[in-house]
C-alpha atoms as a PDB file:
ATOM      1  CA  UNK A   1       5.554 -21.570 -10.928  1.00  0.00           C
ATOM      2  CA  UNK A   2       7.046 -21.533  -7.232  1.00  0.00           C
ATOM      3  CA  UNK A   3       5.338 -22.426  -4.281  1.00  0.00           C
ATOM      4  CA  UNK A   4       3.816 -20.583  -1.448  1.00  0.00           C
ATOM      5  CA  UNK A   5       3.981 -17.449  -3.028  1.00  0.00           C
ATOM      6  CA  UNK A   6       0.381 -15.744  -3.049  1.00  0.00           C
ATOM      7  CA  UNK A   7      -1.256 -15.975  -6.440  1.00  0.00           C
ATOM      8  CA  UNK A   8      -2.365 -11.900  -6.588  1.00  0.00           C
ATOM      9  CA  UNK A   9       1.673 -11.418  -6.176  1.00  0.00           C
ATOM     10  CA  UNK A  10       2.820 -10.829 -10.376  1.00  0.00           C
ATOM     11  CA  UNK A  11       6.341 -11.685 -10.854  1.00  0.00           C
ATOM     12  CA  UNK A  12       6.746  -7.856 -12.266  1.00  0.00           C
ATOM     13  CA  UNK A  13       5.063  -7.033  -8.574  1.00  0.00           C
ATOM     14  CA  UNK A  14       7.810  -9.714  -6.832  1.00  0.00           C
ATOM     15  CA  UNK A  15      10.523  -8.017  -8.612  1.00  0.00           C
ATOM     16  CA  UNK A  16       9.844  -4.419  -7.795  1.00  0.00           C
ATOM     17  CA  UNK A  17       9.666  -5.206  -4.093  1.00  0.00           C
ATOM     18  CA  UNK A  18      12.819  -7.102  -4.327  1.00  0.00           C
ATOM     19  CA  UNK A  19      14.161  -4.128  -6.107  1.00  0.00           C
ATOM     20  CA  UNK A  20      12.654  -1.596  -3.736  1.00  0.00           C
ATOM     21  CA  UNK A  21      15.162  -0.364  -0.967  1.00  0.00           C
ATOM     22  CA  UNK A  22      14.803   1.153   2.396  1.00  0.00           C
ATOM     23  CA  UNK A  23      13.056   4.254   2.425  1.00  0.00           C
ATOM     24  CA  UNK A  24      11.129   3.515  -0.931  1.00  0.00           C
ATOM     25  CA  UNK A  25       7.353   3.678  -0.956  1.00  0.00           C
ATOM     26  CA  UNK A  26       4.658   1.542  -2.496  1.00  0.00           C
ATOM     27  CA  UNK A  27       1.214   2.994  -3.588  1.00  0.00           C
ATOM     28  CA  UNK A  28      -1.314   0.564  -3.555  1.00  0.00           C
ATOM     29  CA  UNK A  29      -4.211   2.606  -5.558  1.00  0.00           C
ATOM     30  CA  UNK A  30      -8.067   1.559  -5.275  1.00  0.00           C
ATOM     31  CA  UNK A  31     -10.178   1.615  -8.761  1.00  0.00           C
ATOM     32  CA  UNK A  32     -10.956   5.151  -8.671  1.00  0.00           C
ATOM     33  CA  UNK A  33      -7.250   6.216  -8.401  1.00  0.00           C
ATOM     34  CA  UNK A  34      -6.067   7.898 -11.449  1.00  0.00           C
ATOM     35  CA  UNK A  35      -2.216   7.200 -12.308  1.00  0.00           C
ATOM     36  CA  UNK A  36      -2.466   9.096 -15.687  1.00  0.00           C
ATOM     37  CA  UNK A  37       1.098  10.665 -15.265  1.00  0.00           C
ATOM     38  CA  UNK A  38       0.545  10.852 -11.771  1.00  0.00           C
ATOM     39  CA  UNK A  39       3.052   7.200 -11.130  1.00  0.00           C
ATOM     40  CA  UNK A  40       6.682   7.241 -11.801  1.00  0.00           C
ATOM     41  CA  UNK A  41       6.073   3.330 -12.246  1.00  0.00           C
ATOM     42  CA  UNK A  42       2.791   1.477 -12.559  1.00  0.00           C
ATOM     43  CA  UNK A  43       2.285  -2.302 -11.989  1.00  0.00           C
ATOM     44  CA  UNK A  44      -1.344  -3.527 -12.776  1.00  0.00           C
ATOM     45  CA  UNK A  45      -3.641  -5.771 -10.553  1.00  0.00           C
ATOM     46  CA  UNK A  46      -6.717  -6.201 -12.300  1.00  0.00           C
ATOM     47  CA  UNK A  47      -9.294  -8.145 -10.807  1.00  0.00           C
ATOM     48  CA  UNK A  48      -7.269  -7.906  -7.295  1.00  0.00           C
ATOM     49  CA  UNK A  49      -8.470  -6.156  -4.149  1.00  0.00           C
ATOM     50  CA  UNK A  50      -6.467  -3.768  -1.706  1.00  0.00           C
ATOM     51  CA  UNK A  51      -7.178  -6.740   1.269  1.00  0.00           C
ATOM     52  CA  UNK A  52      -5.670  -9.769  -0.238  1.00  0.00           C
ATOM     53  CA  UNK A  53      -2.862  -7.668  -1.886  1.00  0.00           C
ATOM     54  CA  UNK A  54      -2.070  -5.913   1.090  1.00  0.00           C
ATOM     55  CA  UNK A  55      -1.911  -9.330   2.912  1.00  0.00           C
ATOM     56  CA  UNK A  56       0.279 -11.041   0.737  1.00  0.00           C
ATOM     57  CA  UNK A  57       2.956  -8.255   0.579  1.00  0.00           C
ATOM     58  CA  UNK A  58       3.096  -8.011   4.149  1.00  0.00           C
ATOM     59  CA  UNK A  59       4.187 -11.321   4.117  1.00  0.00           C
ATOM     60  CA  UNK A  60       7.439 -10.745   2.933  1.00  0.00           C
ATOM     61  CA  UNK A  61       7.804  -6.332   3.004  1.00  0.00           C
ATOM     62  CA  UNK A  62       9.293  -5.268   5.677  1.00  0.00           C
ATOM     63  CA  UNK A  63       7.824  -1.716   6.935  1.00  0.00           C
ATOM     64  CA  UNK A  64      10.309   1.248   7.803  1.00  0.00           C
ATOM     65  CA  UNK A  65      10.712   0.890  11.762  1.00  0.00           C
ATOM     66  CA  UNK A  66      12.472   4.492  11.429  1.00  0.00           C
ATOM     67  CA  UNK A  67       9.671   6.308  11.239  1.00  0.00           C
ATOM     68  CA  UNK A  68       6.546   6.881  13.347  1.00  0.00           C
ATOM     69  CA  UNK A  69       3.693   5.669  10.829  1.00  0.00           C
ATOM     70  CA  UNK A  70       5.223   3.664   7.707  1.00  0.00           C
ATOM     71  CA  UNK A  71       1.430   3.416   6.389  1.00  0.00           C
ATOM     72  CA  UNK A  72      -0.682   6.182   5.209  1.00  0.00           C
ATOM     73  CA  UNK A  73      -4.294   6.403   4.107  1.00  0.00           C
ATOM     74  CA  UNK A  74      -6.139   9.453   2.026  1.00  0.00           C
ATOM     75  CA  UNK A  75      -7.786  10.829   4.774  1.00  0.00           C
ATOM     76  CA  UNK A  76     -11.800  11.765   3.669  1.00  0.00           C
ATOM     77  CA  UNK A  77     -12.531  15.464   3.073  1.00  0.00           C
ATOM     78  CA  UNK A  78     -14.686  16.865   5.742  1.00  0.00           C
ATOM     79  CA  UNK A  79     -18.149  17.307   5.492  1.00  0.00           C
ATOM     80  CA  UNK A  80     -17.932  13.859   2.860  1.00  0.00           C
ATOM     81  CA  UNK A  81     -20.385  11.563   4.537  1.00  0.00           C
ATOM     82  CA  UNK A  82     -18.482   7.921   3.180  1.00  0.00           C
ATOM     83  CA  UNK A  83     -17.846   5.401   5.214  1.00  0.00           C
ATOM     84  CA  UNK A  84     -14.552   3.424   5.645  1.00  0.00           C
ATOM     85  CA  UNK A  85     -14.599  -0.072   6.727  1.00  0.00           C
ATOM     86  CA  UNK A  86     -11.497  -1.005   4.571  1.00  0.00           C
ATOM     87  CA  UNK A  87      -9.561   0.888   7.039  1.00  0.00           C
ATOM     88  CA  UNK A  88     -10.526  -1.501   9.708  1.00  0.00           C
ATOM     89  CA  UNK A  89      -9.304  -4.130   7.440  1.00  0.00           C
ATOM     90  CA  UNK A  90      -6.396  -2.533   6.725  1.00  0.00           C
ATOM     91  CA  UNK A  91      -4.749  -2.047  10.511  1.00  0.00           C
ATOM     92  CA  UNK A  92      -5.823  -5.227  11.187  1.00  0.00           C
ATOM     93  CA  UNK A  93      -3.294  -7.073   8.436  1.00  0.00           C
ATOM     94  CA  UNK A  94      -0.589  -4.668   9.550  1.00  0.00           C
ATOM     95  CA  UNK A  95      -0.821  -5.813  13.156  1.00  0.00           C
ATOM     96  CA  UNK A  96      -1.440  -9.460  11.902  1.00  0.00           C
ATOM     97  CA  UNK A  97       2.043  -8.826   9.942  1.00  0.00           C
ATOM     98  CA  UNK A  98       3.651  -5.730  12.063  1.00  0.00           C
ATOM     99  CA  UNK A  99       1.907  -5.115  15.505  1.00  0.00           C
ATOM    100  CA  UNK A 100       4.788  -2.676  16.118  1.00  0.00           C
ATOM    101  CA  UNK A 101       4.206  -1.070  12.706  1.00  0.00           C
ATOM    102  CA  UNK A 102       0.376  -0.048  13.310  1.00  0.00           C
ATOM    103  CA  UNK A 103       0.724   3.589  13.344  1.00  0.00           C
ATOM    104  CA  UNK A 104      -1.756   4.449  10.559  1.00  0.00           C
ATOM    105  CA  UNK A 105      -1.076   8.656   9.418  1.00  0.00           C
ATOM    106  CA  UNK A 106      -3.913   9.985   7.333  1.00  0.00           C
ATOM    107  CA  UNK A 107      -3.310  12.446   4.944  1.00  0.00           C
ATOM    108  CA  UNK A 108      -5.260  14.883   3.178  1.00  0.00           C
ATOM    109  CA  UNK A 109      -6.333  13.950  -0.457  1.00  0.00           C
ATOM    110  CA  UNK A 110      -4.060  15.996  -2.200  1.00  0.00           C
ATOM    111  CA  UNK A 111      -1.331  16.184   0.143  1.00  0.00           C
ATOM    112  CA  UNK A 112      -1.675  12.126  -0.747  1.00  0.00           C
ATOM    113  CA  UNK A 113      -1.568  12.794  -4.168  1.00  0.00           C
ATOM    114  CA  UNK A 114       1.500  14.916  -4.114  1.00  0.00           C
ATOM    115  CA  UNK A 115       3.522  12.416  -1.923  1.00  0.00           C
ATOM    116  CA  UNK A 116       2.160   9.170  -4.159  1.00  0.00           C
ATOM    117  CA  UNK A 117       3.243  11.284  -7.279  1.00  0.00           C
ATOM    118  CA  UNK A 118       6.832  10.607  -5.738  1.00  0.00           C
ATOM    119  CA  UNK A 119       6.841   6.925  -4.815  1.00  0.00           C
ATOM    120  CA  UNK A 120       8.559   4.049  -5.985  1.00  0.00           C
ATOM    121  CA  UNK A 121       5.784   2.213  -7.402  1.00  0.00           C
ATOM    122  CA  UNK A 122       2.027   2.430  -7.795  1.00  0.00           C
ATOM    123  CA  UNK A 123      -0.088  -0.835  -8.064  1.00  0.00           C
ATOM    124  CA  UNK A 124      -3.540  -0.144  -9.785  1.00  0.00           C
ATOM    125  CA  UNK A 125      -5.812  -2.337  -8.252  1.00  0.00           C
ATOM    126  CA  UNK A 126     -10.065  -3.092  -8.557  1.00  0.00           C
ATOM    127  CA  UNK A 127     -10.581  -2.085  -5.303  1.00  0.00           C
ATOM    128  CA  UNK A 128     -14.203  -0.891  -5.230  1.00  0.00           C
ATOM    129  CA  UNK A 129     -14.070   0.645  -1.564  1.00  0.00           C
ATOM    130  CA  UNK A 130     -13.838   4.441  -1.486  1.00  0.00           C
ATOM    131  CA  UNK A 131     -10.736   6.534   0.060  1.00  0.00           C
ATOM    132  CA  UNK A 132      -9.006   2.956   0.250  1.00  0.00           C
ATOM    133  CA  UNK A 133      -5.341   4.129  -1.385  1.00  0.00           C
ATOM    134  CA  UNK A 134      -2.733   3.405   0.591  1.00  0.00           C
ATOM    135  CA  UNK A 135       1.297   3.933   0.764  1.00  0.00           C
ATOM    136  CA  UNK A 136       3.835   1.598   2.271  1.00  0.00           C
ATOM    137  CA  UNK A 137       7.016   2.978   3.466  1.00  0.00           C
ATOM    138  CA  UNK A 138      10.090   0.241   3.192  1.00  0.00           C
ATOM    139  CA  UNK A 139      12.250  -0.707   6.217  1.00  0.00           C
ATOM    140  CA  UNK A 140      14.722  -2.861   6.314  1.00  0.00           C
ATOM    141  CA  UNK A 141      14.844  -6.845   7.446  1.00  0.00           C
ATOM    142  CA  UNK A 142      16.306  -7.231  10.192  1.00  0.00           C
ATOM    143  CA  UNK A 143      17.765 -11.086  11.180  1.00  0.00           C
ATOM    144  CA  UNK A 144      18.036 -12.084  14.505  1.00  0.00           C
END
């Protein structure tokens, strides 16, 4: 065990984001997301919500400052009446993290899919919230 490192973090999660390089994205998928050979590489979070996850990886991922919105949400289908607090949630640990990085794209569901289908790694989660996938585009870190 190691300290300060956030307990919804798995050491298979730690690793991939170490191993991750610039450029690589990170699907964090709600309950409802189905990876069936949609994932090139699946980590598992039962029991874990999108918030804390997203909070604690933040902490140490760096998001891609080369392009204009690192973080992308499946936008909801028109007409679909659902609401979407999470997103609120969502920009506000990015500019708690990465003010700079805020720039939230949303994408169409299966433009989404298409582009998750090609990521790094996907991290099922038990996130009850609906349309609350999200990817994470990797920058670099940057010492001063």
């Amino acid at each position: 065990m190691l300290k300060k490192i956030p307990s919804v973090l798995s050491p298979d999660l730690l690793k991939t984001l170490m191993e991750m390089g610039h450029g690589d994205e990170l699907v964090l998928a709600d309950g409802n997301y189905f990876v069936g050979g949609h994932a090139r590489r699946v980590i598992r979070a039962d029991g874990v919500g999108i918030p804390p996850l997203l909070d604690a990886i933040l902490e140490f991922f760096p998001l891609d400052p080369y392009v204009e919105n690192p973080v992308v949400l499946m936008a909801v289908p028109p007409g679909d009446p659902v609401k979407t607090p999470i997103w609120d949630e969502y920009r506000r640990l990015v500019e708690k993290h990465e003010p700079e990085r805020a720039h939230i794209e949303h994408m169409e569901r299966f433009a989404f899919y298409e582009r998750a289908r090609n990521a790094h790694t996907t991290v099922t989660t038990s996130e009850k919230a609906l349309y609350a996938n999200i990817i994470l585009k990797k920058g670099v870190v940057i010492e001063s």
